[in-house]
PDB file of N, CA and C in Angstrom:
ATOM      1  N   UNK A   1       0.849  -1.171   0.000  1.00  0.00           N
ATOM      2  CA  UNK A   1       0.000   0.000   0.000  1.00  0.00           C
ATOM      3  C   UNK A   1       0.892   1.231   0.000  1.00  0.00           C
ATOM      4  N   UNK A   2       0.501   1.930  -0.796  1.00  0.00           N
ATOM      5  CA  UNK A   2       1.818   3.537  -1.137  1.00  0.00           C
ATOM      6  C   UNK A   2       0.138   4.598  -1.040  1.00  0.00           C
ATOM      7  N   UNK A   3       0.732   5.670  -0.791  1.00  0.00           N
ATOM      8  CA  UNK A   3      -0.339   6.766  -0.694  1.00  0.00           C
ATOM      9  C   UNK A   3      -1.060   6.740  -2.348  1.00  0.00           C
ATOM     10  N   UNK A   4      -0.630   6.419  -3.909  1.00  0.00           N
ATOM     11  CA  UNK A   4      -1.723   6.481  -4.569  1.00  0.00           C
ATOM     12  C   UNK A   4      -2.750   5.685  -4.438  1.00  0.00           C
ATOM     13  N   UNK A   5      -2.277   3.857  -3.881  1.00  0.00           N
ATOM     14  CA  UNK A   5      -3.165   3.239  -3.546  1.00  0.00           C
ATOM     15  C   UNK A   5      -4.214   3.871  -2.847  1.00  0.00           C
ATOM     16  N   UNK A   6      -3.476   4.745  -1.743  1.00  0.00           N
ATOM     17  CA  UNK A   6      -4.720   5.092  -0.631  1.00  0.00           C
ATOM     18  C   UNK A   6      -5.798   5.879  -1.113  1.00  0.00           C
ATOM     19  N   UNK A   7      -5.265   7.446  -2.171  1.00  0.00           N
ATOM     20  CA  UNK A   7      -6.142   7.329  -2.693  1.00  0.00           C
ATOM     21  C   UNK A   7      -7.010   7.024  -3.706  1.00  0.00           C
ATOM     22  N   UNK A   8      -6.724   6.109  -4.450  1.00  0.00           N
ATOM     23  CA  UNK A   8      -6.862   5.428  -5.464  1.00  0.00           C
ATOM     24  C   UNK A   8      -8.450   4.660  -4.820  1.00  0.00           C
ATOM     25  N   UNK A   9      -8.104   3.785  -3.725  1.00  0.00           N
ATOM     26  CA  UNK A   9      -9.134   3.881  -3.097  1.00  0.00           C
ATOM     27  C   UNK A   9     -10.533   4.491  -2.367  1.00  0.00           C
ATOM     28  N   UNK A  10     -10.061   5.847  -1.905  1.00  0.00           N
ATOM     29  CA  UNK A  10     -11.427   6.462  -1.695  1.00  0.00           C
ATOM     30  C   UNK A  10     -11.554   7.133  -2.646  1.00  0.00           C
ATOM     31  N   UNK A  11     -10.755   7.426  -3.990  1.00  0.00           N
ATOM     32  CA  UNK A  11     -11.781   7.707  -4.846  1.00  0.00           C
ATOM     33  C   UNK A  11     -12.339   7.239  -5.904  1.00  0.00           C
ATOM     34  N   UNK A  12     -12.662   5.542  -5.530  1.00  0.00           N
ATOM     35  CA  UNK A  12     -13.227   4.703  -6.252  1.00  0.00           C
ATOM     36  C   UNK A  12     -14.559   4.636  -5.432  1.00  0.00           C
ATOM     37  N   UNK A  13     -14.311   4.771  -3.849  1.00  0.00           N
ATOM     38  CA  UNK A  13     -15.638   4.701  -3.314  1.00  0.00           C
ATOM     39  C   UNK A  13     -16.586   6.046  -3.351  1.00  0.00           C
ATOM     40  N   UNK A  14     -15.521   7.056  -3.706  1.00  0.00           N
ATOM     41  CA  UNK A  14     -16.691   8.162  -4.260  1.00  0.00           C
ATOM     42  C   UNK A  14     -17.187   8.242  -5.213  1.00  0.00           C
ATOM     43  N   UNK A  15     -17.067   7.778  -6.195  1.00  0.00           N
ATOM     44  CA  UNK A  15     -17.360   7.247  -7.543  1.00  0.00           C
ATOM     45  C   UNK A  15     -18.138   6.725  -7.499  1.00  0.00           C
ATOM     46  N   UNK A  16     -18.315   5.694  -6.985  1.00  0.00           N
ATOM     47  CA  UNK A  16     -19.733   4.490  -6.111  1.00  0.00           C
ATOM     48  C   UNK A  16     -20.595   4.946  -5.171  1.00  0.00           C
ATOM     49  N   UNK A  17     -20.299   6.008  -4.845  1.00  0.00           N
ATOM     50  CA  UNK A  17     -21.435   6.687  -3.598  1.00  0.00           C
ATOM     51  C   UNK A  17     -21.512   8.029  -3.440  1.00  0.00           C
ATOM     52  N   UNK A  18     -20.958   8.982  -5.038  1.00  0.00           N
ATOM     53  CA  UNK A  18     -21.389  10.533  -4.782  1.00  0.00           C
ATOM     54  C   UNK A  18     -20.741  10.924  -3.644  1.00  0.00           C
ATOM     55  N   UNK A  19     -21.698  11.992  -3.068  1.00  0.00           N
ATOM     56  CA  UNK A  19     -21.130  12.971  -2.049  1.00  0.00           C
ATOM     57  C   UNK A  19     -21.612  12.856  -0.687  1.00  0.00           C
ATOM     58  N   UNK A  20     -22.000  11.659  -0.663  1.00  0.00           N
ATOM     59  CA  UNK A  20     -22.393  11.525   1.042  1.00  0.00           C
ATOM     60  C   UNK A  20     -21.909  10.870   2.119  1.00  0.00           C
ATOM     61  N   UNK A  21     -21.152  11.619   2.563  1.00  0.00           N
ATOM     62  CA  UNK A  21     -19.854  11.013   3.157  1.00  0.00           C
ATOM     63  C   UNK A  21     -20.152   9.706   3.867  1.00  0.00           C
ATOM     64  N   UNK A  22     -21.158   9.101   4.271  1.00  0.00           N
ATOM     65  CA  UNK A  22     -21.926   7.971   5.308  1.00  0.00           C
ATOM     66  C   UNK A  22     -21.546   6.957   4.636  1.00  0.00           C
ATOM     67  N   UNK A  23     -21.780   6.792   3.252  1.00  0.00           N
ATOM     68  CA  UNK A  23     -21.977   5.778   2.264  1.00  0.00           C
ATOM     69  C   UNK A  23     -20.683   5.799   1.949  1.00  0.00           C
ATOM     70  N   UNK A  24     -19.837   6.646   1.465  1.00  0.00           N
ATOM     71  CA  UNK A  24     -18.377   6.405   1.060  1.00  0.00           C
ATOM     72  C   UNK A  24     -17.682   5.837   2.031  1.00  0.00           C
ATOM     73  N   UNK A  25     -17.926   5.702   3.517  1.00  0.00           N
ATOM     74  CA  UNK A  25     -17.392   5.473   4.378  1.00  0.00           C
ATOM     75  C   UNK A  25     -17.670   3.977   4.286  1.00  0.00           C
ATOM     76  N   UNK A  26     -18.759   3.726   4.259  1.00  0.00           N
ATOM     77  CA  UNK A  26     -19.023   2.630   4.090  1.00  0.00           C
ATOM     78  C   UNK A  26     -18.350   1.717   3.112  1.00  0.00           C
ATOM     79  N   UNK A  27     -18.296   2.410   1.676  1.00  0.00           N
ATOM     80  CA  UNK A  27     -17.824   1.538   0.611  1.00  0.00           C
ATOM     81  C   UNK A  27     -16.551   1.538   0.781  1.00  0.00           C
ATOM     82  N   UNK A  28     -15.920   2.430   1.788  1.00  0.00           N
ATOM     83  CA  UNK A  28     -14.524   1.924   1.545  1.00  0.00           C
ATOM     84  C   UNK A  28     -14.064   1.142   2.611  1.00  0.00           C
ATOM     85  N   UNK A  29     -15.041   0.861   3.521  1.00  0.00           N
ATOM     86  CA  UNK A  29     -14.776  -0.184   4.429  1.00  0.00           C
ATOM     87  C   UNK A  29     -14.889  -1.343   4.055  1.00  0.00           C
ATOM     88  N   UNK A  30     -15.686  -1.200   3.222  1.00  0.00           N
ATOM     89  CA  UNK A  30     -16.091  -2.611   2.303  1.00  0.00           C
ATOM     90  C   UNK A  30     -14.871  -2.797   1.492  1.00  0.00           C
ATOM     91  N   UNK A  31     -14.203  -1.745   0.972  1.00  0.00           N
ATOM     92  CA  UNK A  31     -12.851  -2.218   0.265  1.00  0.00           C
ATOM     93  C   UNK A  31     -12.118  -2.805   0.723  1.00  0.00           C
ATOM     94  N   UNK A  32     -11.673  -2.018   2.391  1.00  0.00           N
ATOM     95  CA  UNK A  32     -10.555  -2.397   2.898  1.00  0.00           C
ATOM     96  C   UNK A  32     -10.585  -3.677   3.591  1.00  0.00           C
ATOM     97  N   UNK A  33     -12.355  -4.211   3.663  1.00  0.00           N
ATOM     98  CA  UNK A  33     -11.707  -5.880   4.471  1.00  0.00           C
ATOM     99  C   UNK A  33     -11.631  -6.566   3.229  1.00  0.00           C
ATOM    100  N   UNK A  34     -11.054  -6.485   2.213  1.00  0.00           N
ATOM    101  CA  UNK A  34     -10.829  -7.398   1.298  1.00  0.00           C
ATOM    102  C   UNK A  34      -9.337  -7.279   1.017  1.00  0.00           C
ATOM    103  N   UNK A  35      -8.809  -6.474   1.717  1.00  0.00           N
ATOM    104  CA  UNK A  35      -7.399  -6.313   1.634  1.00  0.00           C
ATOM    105  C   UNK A  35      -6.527  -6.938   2.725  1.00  0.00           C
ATOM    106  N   UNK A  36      -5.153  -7.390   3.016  1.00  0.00           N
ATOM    107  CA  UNK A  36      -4.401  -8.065   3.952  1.00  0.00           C
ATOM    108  C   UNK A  36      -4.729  -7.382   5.053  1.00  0.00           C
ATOM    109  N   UNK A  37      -4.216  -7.708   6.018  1.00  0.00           N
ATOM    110  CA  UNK A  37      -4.182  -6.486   7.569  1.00  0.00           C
ATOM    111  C   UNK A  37      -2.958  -5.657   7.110  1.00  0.00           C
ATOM    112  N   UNK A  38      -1.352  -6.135   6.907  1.00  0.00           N
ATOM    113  CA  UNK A  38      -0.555  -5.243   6.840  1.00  0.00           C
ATOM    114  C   UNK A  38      -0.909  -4.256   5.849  1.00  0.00           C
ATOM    115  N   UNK A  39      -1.605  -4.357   4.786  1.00  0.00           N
ATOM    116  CA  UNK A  39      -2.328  -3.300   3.988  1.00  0.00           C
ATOM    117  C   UNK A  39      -3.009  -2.256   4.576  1.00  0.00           C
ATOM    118  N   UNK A  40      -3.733  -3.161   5.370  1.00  0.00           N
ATOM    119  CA  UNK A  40      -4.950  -2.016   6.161  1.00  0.00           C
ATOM    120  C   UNK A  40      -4.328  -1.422   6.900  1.00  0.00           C
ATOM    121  N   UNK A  41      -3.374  -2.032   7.761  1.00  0.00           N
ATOM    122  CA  UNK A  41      -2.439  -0.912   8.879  1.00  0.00           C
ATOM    123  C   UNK A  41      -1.251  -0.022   8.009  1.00  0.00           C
ATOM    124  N   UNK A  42      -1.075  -0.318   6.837  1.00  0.00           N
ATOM    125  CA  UNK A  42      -0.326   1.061   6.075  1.00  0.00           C
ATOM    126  C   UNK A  42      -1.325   1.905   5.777  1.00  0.00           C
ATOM    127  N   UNK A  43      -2.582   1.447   5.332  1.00  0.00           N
ATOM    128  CA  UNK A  43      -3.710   2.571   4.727  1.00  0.00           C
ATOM    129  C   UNK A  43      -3.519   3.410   5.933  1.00  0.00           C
ATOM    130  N   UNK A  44      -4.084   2.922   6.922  1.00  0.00           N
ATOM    131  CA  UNK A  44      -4.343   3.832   8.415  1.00  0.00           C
ATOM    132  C   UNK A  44      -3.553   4.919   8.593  1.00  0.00           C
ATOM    133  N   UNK A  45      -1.945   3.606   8.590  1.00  0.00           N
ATOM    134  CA  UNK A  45      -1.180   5.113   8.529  1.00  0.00           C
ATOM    135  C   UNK A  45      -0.737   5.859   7.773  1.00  0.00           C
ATOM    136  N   UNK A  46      -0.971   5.772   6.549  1.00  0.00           N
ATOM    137  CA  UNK A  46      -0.846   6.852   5.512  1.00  0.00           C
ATOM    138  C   UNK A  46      -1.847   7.894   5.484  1.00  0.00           C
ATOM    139  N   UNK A  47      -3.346   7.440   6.012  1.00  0.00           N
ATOM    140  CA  UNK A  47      -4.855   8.089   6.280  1.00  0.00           C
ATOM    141  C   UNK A  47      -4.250   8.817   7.353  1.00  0.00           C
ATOM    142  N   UNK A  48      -3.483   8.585   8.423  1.00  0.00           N
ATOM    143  CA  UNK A  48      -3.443   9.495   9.410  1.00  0.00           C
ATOM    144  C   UNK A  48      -2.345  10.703   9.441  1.00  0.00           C
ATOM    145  N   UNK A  49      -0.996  10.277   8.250  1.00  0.00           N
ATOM    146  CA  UNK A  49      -0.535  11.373   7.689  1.00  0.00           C
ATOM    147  C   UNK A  49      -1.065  12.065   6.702  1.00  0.00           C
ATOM    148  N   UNK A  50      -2.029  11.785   6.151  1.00  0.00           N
ATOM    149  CA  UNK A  50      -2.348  12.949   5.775  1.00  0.00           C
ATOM    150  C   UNK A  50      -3.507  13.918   6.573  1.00  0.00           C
ATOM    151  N   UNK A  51      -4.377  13.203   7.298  1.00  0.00           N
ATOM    152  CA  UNK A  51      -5.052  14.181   7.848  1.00  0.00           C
ATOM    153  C   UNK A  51      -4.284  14.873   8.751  1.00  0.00           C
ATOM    154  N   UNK A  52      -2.593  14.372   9.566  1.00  0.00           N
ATOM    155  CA  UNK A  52      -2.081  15.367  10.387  1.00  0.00           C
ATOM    156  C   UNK A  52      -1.588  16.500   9.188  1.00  0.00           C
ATOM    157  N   UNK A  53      -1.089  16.326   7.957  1.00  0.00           N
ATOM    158  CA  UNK A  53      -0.333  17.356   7.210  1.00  0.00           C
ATOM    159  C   UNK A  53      -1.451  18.580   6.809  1.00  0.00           C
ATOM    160  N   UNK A  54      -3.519  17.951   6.937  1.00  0.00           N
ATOM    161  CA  UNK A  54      -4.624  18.960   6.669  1.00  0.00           C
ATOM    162  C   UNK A  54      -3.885  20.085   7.568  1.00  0.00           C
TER     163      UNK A  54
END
């Protein structure tokens, strides 16, 4: 998992669910349990550098 993956990912689930953030949340949860754990724990922390760099 590299940061385009990351967002490569939520913005496939916005694509699939418009602008309502409830549902995107959703679809990309739905992405991510189809992915390894060490995947999911790089997403996290790549998700959490970037919201510290907002």
């Amino acid at each position: 998992m590299d940061e385009v993956s990351v967002w490569r990912l939520v913005e496939d689930a916005r694509s699939e669910m418009g602008a309502v953030t409830e549902l995107v949340s959703q679809a990309l949860l739905r992405r991510l349990r189809t992915l390894r754990p060490n995947a999911i724990e790089r997403f996290q922390e790549l998700w959490e550098l970037a919201q510290d760099e907002l």
